[in-house]
Structure formats: C-alpha cells, structure tokens
PDB file of N, CA and C in Angstrom:
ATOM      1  N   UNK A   1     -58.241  -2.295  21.852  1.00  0.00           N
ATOM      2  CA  UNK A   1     -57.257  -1.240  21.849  1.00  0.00           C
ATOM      3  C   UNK A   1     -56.192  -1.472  20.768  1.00  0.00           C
ATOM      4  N   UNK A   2     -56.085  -3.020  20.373  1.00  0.00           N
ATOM      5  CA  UNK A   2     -55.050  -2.714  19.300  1.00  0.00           C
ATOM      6  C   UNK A   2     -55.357  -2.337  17.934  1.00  0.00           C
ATOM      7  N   UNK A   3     -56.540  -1.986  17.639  1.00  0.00           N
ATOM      8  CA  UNK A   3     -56.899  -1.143  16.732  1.00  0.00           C
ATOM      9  C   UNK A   3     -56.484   0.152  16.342  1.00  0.00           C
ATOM     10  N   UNK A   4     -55.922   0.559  17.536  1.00  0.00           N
ATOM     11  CA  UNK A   4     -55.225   2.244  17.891  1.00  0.00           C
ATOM     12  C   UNK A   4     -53.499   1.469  17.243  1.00  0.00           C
ATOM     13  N   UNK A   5     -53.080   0.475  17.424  1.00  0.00           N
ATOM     14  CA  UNK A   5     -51.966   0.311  17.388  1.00  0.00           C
ATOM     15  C   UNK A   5     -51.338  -0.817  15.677  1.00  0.00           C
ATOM     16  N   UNK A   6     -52.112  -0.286  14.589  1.00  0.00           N
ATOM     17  CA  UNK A   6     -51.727  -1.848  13.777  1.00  0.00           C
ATOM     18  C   UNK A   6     -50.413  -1.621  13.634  1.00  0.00           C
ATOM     19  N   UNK A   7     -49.506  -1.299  13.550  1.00  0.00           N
ATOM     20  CA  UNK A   7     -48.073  -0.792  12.988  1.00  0.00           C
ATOM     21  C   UNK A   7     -47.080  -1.972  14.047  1.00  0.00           C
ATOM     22  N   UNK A   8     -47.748  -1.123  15.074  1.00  0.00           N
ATOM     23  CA  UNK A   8     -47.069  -2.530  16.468  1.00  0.00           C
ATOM     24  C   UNK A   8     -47.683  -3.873  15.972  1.00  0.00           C
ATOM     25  N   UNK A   9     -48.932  -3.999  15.811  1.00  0.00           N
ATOM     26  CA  UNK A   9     -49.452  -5.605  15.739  1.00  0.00           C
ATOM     27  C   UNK A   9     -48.683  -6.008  14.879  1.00  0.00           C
ATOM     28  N   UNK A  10     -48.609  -5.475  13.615  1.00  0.00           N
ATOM     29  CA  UNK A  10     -47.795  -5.801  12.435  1.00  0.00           C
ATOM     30  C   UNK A  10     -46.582  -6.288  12.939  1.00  0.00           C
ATOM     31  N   UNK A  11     -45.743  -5.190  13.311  1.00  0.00           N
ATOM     32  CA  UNK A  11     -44.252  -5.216  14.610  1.00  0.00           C
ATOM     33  C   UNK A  11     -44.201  -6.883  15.105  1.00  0.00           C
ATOM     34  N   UNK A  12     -44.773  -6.916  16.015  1.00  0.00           N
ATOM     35  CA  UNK A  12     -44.669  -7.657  17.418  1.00  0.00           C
ATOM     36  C   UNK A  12     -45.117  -9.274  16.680  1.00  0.00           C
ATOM     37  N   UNK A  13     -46.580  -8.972  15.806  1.00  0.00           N
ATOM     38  CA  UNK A  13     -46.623 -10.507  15.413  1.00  0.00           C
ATOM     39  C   UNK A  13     -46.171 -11.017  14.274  1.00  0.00           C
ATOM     40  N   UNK A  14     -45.372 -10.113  13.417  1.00  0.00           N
ATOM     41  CA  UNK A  14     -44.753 -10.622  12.432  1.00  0.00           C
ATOM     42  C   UNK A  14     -43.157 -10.620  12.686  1.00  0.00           C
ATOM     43  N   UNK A  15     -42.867 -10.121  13.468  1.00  0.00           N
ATOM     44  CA  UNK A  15     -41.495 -10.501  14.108  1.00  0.00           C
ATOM     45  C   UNK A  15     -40.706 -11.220  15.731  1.00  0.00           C
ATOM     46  N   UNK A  16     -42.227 -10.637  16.336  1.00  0.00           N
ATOM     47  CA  UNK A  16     -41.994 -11.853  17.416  1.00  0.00           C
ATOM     48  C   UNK A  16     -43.116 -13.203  17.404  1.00  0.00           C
ATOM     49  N   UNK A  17     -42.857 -13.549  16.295  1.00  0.00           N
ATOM     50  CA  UNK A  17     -44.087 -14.415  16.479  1.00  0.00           C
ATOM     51  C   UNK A  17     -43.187 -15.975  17.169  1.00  0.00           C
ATOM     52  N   UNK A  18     -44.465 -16.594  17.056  1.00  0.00           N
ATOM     53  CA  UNK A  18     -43.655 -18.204  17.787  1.00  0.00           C
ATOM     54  C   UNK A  18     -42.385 -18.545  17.609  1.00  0.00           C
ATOM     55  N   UNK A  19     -42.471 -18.767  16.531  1.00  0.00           N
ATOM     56  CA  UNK A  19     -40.677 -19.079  16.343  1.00  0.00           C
ATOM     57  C   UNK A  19     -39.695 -18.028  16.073  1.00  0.00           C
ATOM     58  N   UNK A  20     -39.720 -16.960  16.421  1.00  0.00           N
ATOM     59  CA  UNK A  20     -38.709 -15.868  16.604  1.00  0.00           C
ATOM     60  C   UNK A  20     -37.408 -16.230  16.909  1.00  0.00           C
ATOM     61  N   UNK A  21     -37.589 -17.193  17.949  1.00  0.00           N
ATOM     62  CA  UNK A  21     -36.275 -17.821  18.540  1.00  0.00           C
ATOM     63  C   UNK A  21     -35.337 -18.177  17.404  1.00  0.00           C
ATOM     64  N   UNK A  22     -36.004 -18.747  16.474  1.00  0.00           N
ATOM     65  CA  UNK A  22     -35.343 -19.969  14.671  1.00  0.00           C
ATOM     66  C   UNK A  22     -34.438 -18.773  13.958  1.00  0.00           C
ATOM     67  N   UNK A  23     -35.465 -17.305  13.953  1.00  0.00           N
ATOM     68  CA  UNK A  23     -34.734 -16.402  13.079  1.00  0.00           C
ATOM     69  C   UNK A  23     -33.818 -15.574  13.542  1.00  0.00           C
ATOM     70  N   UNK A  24     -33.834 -15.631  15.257  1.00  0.00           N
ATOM     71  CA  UNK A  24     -32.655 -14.557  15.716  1.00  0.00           C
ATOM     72  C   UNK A  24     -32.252 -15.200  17.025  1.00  0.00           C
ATOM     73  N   UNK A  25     -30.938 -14.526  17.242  1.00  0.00           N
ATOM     74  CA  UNK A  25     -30.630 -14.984  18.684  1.00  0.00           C
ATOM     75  C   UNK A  25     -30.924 -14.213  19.848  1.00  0.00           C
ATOM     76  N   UNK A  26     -31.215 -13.254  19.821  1.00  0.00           N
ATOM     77  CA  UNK A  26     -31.951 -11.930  20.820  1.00  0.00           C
ATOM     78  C   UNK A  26     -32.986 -11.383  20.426  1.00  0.00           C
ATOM     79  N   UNK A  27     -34.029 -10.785  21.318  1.00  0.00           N
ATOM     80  CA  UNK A  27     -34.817  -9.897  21.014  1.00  0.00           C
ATOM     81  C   UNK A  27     -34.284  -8.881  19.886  1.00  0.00           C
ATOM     82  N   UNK A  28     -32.569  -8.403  20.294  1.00  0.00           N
ATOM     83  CA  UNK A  28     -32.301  -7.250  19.709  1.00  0.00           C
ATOM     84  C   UNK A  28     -32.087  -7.085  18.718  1.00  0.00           C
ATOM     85  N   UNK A  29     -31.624  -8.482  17.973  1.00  0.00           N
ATOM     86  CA  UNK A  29     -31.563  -8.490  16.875  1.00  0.00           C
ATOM     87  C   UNK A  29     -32.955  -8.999  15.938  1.00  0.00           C
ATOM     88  N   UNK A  30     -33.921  -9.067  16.877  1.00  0.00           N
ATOM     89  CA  UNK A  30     -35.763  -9.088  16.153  1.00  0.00           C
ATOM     90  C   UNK A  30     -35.700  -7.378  15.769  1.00  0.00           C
ATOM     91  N   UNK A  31     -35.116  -6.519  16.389  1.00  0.00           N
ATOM     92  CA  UNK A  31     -35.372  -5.348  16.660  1.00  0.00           C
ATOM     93  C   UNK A  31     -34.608  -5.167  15.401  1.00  0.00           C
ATOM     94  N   UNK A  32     -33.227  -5.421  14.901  1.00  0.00           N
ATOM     95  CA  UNK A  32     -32.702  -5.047  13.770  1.00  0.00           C
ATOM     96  C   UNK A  32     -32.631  -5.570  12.938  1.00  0.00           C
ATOM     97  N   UNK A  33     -33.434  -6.728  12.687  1.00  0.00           N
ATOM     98  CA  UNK A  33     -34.153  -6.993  11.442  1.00  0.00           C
ATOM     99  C   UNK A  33     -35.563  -6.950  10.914  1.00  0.00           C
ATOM    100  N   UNK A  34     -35.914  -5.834  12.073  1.00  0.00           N
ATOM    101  CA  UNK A  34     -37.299  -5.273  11.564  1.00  0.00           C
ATOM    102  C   UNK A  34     -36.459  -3.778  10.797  1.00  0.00           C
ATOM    103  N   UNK A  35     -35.565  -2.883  11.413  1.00  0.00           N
ATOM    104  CA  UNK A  35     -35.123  -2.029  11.112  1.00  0.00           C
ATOM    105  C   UNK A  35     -34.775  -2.087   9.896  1.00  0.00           C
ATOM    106  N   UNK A  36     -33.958  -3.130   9.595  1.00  0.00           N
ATOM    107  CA  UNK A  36     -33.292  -3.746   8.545  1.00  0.00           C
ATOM    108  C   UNK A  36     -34.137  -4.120   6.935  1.00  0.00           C
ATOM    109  N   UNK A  37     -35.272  -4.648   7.352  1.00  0.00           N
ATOM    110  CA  UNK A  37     -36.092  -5.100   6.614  1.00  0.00           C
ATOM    111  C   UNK A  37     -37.533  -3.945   5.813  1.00  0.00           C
ATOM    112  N   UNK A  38     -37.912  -3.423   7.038  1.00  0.00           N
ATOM    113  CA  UNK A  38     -39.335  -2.571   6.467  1.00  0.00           C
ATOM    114  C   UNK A  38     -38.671  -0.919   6.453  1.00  0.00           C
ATOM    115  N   UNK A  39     -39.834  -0.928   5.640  1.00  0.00           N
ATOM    116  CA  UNK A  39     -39.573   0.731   4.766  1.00  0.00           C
ATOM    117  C   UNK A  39     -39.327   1.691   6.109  1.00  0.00           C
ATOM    118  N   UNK A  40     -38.746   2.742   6.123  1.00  0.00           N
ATOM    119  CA  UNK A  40     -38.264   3.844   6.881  1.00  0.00           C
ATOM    120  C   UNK A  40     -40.009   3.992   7.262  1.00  0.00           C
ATOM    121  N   UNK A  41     -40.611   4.794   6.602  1.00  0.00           N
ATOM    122  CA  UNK A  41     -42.581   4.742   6.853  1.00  0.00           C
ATOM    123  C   UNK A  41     -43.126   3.957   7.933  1.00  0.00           C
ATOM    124  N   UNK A  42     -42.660   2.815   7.556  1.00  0.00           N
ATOM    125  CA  UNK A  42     -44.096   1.838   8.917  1.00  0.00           C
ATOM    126  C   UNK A  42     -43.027   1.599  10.140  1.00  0.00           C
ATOM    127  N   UNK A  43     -41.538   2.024  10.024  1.00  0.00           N
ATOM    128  CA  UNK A  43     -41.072   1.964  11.195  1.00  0.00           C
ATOM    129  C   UNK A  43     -41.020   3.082  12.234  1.00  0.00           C
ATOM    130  N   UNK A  44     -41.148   4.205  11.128  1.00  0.00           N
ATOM    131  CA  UNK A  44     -41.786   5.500  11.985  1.00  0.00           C
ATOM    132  C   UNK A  44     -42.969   5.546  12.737  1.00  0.00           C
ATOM    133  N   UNK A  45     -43.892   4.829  11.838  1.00  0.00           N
ATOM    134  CA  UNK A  45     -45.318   4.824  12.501  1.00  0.00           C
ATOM    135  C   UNK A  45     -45.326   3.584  13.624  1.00  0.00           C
ATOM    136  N   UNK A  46     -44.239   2.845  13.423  1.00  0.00           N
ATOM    137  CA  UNK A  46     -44.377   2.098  14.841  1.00  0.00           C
ATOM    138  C   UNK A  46     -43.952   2.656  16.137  1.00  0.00           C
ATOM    139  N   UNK A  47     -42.732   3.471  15.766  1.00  0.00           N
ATOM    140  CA  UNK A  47     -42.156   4.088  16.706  1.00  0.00           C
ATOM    141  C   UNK A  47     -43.280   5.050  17.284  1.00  0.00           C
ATOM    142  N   UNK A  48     -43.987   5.669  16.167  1.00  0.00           N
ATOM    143  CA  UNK A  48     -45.250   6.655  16.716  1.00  0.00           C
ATOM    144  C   UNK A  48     -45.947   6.082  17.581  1.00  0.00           C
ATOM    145  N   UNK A  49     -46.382   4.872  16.933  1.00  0.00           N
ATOM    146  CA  UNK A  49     -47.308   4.010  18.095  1.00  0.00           C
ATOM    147  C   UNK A  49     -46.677   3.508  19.967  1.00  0.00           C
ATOM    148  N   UNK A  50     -45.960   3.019  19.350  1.00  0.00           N
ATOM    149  CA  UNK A  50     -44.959   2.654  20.811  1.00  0.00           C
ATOM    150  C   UNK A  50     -44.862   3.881  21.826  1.00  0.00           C
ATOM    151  N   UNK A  51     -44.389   5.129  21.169  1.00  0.00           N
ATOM    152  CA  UNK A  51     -44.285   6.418  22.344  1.00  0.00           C
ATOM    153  C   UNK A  51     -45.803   6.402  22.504  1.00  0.00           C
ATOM    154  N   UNK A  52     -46.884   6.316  21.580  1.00  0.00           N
ATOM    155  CA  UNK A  52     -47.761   6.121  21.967  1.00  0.00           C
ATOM    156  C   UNK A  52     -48.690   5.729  23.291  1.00  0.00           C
ATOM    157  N   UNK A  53     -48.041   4.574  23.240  1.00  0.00           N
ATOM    158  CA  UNK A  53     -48.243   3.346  23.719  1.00  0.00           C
ATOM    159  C   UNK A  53     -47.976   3.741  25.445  1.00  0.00           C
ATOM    160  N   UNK A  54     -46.710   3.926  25.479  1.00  0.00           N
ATOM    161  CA  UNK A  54     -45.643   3.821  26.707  1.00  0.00           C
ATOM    162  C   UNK A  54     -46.699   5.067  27.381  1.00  0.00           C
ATOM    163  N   UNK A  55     -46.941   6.018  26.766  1.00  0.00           N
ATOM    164  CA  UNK A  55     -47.955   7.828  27.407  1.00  0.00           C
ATOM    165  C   UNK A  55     -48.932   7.414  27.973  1.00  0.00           C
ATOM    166  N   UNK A  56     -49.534   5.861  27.636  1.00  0.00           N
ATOM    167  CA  UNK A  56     -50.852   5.754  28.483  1.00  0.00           C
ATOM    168  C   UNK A  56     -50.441   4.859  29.796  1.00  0.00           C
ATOM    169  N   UNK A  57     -51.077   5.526  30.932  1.00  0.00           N
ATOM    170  CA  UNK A  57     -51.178   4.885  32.001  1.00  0.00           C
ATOM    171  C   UNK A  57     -51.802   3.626  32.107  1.00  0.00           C
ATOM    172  N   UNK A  58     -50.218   2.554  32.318  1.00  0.00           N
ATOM    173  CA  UNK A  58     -51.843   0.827  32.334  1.00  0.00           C
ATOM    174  C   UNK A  58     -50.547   0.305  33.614  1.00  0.00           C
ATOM    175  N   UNK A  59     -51.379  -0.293  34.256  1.00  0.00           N
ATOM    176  CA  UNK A  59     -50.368  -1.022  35.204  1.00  0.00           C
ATOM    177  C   UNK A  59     -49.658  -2.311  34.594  1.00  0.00           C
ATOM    178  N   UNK A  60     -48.432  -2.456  34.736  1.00  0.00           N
ATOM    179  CA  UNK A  60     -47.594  -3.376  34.565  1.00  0.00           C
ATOM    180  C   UNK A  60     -48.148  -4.977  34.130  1.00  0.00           C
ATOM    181  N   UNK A  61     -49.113  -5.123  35.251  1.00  0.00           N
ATOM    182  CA  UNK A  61     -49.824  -6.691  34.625  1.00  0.00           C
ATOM    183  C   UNK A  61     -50.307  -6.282  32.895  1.00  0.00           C
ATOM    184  N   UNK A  62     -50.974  -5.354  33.079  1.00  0.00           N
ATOM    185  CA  UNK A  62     -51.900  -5.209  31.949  1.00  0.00           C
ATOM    186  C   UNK A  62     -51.235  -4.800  30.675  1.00  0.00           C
ATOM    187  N   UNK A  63     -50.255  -4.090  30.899  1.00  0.00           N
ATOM    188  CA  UNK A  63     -49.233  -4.049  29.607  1.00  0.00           C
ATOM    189  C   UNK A  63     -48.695  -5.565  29.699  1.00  0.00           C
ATOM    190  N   UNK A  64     -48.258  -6.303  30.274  1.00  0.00           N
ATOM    191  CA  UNK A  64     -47.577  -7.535  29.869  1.00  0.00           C
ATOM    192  C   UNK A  64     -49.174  -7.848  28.917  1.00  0.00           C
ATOM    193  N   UNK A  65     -50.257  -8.265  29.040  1.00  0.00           N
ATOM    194  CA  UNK A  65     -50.911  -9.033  28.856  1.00  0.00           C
ATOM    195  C   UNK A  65     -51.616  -8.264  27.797  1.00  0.00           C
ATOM    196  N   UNK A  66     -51.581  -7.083  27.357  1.00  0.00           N
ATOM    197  CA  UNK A  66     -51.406  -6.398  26.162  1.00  0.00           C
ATOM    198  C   UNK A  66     -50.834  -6.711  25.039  1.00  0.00           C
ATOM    199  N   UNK A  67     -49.237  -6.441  25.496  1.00  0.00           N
ATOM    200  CA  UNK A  67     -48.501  -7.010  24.046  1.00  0.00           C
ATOM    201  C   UNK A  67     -48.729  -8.795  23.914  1.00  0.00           C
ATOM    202  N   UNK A  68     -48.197  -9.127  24.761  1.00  0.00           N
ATOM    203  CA  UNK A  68     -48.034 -10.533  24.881  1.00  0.00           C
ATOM    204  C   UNK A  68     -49.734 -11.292  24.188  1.00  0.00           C
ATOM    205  N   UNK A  69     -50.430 -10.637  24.488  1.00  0.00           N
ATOM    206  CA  UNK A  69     -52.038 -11.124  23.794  1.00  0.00           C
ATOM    207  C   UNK A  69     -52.349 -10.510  22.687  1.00  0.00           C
ATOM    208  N   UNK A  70     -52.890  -9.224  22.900  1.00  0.00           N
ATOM    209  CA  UNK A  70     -53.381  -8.643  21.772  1.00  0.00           C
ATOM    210  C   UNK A  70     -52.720  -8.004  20.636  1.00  0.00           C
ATOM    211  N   UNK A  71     -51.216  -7.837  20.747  1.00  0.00           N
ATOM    212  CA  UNK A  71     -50.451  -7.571  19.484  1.00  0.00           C
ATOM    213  C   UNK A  71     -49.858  -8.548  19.511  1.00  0.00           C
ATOM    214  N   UNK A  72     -49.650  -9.555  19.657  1.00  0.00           N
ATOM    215  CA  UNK A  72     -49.305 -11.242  19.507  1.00  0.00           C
ATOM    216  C   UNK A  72     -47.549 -11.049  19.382  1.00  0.00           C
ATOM    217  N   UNK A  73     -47.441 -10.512  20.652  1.00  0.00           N
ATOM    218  CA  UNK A  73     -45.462 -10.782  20.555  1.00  0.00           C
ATOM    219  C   UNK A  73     -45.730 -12.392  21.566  1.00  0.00           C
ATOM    220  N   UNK A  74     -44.846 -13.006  21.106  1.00  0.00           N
ATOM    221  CA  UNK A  74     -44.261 -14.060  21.726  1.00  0.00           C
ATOM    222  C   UNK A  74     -42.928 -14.122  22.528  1.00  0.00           C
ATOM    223  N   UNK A  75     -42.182 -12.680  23.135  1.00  0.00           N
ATOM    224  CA  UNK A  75     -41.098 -12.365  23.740  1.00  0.00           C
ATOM    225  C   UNK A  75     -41.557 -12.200  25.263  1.00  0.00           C
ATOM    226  N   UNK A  76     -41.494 -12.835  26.177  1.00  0.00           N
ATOM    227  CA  UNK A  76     -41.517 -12.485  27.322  1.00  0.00           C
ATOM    228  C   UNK A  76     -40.361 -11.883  28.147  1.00  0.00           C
ATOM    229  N   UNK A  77     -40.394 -10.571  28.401  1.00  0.00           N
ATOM    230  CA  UNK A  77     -38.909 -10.042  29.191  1.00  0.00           C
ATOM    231  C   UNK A  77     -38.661 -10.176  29.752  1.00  0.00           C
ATOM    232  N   UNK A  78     -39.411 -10.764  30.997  1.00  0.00           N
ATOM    233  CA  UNK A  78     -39.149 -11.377  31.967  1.00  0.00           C
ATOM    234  C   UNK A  78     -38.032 -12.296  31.825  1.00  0.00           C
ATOM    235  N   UNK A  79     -38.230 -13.136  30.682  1.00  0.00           N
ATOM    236  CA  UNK A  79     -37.025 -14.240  30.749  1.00  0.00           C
ATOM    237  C   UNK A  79     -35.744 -13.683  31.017  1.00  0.00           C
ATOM    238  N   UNK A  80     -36.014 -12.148  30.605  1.00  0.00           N
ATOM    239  CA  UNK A  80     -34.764 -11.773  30.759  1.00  0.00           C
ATOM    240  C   UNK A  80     -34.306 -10.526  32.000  1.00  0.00           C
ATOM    241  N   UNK A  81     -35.129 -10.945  32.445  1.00  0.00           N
ATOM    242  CA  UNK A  81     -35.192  -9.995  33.992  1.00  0.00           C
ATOM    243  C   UNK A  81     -35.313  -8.569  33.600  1.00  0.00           C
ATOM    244  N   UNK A  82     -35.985  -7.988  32.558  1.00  0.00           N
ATOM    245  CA  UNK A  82     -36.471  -7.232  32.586  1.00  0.00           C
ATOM    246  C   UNK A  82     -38.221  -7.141  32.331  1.00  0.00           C
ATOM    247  N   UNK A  83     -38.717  -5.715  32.673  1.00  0.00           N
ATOM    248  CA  UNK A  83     -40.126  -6.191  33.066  1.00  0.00           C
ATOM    249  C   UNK A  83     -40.398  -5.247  31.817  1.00  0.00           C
ATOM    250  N   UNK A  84     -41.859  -5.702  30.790  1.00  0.00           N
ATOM    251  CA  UNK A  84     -42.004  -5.246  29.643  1.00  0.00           C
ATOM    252  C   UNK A  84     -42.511  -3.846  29.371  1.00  0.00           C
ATOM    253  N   UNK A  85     -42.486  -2.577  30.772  1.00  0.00           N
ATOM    254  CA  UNK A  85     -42.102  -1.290  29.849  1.00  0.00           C
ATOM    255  C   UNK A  85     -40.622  -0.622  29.938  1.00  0.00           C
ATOM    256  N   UNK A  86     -39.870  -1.692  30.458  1.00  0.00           N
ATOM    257  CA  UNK A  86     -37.914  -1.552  30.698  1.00  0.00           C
ATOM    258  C   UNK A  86     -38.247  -2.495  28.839  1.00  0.00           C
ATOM    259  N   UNK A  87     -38.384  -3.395  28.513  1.00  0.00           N
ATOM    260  CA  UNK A  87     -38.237  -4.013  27.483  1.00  0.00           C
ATOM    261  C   UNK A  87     -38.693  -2.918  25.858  1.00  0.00           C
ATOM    262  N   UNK A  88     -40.046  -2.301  26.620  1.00  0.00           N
ATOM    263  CA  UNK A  88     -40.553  -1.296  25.145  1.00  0.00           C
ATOM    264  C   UNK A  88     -39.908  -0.108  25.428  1.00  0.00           C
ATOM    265  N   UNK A  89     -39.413   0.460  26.223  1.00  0.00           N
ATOM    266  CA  UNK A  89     -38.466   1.531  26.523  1.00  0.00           C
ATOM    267  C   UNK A  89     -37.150   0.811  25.657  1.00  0.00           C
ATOM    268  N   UNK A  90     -36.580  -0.356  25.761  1.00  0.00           N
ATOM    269  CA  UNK A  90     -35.058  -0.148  25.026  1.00  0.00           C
ATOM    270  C   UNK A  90     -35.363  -0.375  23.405  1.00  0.00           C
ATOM    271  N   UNK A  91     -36.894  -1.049  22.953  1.00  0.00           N
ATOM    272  CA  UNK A  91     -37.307  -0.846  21.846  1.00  0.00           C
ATOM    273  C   UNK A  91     -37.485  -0.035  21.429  1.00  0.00           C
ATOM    274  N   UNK A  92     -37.941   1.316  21.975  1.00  0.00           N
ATOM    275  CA  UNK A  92     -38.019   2.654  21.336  1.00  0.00           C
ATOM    276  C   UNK A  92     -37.086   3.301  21.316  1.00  0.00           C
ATOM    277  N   UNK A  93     -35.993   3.255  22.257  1.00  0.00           N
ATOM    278  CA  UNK A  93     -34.791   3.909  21.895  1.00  0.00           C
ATOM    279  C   UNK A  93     -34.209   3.216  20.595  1.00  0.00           C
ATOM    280  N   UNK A  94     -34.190   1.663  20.751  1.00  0.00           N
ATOM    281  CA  UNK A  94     -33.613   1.269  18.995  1.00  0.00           C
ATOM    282  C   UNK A  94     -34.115   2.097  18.014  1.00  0.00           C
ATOM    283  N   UNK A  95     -35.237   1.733  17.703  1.00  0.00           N
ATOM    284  CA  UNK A  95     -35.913   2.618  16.754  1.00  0.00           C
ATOM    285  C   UNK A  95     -35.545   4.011  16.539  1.00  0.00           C
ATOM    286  N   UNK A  96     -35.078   4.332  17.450  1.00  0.00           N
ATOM    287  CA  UNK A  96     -35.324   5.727  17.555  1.00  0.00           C
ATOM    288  C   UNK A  96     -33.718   6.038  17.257  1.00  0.00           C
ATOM    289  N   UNK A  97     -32.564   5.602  17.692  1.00  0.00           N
ATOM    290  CA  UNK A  97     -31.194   6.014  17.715  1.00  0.00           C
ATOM    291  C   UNK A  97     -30.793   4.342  16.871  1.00  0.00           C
ATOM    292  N   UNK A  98     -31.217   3.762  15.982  1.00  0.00           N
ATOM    293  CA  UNK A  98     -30.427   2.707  15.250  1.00  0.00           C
ATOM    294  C   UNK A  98     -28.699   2.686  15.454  1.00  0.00           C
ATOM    295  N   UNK A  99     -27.919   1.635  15.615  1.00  0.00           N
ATOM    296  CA  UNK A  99     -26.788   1.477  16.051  1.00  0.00           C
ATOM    297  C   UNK A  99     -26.415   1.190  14.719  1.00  0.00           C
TER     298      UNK A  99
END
C-alpha cells in the first residue's frame, strides 16, 4: 500500500527517521522543517496523500503499524499520549494552515 503513498514515505522516512530526535525537539518541529525545507509541490502532494490516507477505513492497530513500518516514521505518538490518527490529524492541519 505504500506505493499509493511515496510523498508520505519520502515525508515520514526522511524526516522521521531514527535519529529525528538529534535534529528536532518535537515532532512539530519535524513538521516545520519539512515545511520549511521542501518545495511548496511535494508538500502538497503529501498533504494529498495524508487526507488520503486518514479517508480509508483501517483500524487503529493497523494504521500504527502502517506508518510506523511501511512508510518508516520512527515517531511513536503514543509516547505522547496521543494515538496515531489524533497524531496524522494535527499533521494535516500543519500542512494545511502553516503557523
């Protein structure tokens, strides 16, 4: 399925990859230095992908084990007591309304 999604793979494993932690101090700011960094273009098409994403019905295990595997984020939301479509929900609003 992440064939439907490279824009996210791109996303998730080139900015949450292992050491994400080294380059930022929050998720949120992974979030605004992807904003920050790539062309207006592939952040649209991520955002495309993500609403994408969120429209298909998958139960909660299976989206964790989605991003977390097959688009290779290394962010678990949990750590942060939120559960990961509360986590891609406040990612698409970034994207979507930049602060």
């Amino acid at each position: 399925m992440n064939n439907q999604f490279p824009n996210l793979t791109q996303f998730f494993s080139s900015y949450f990859h292992q050491d994400w932690t080294e380059e930022a101090n929050s998720p949120g700011e992974v979030v605004e230095n992807y904003r920050n960094s790539e062309p207006p273009e592939s952040i649209e098409s991520a955002l495309a992908e993500l609403n994408k994403l969120l429209e298909i019905p998958i139960a909660p295990a299976d989206l964790e084990t989605f991003i977390l595997d097959e688009l290779g984020c290394y962010y678990n939301p949990e750590a942060d007591n939120q559960t990961v479509r509360e986590w891609l929900e406040l990612v698409q609003k970034s994207l979507t309304n930049p602060s």
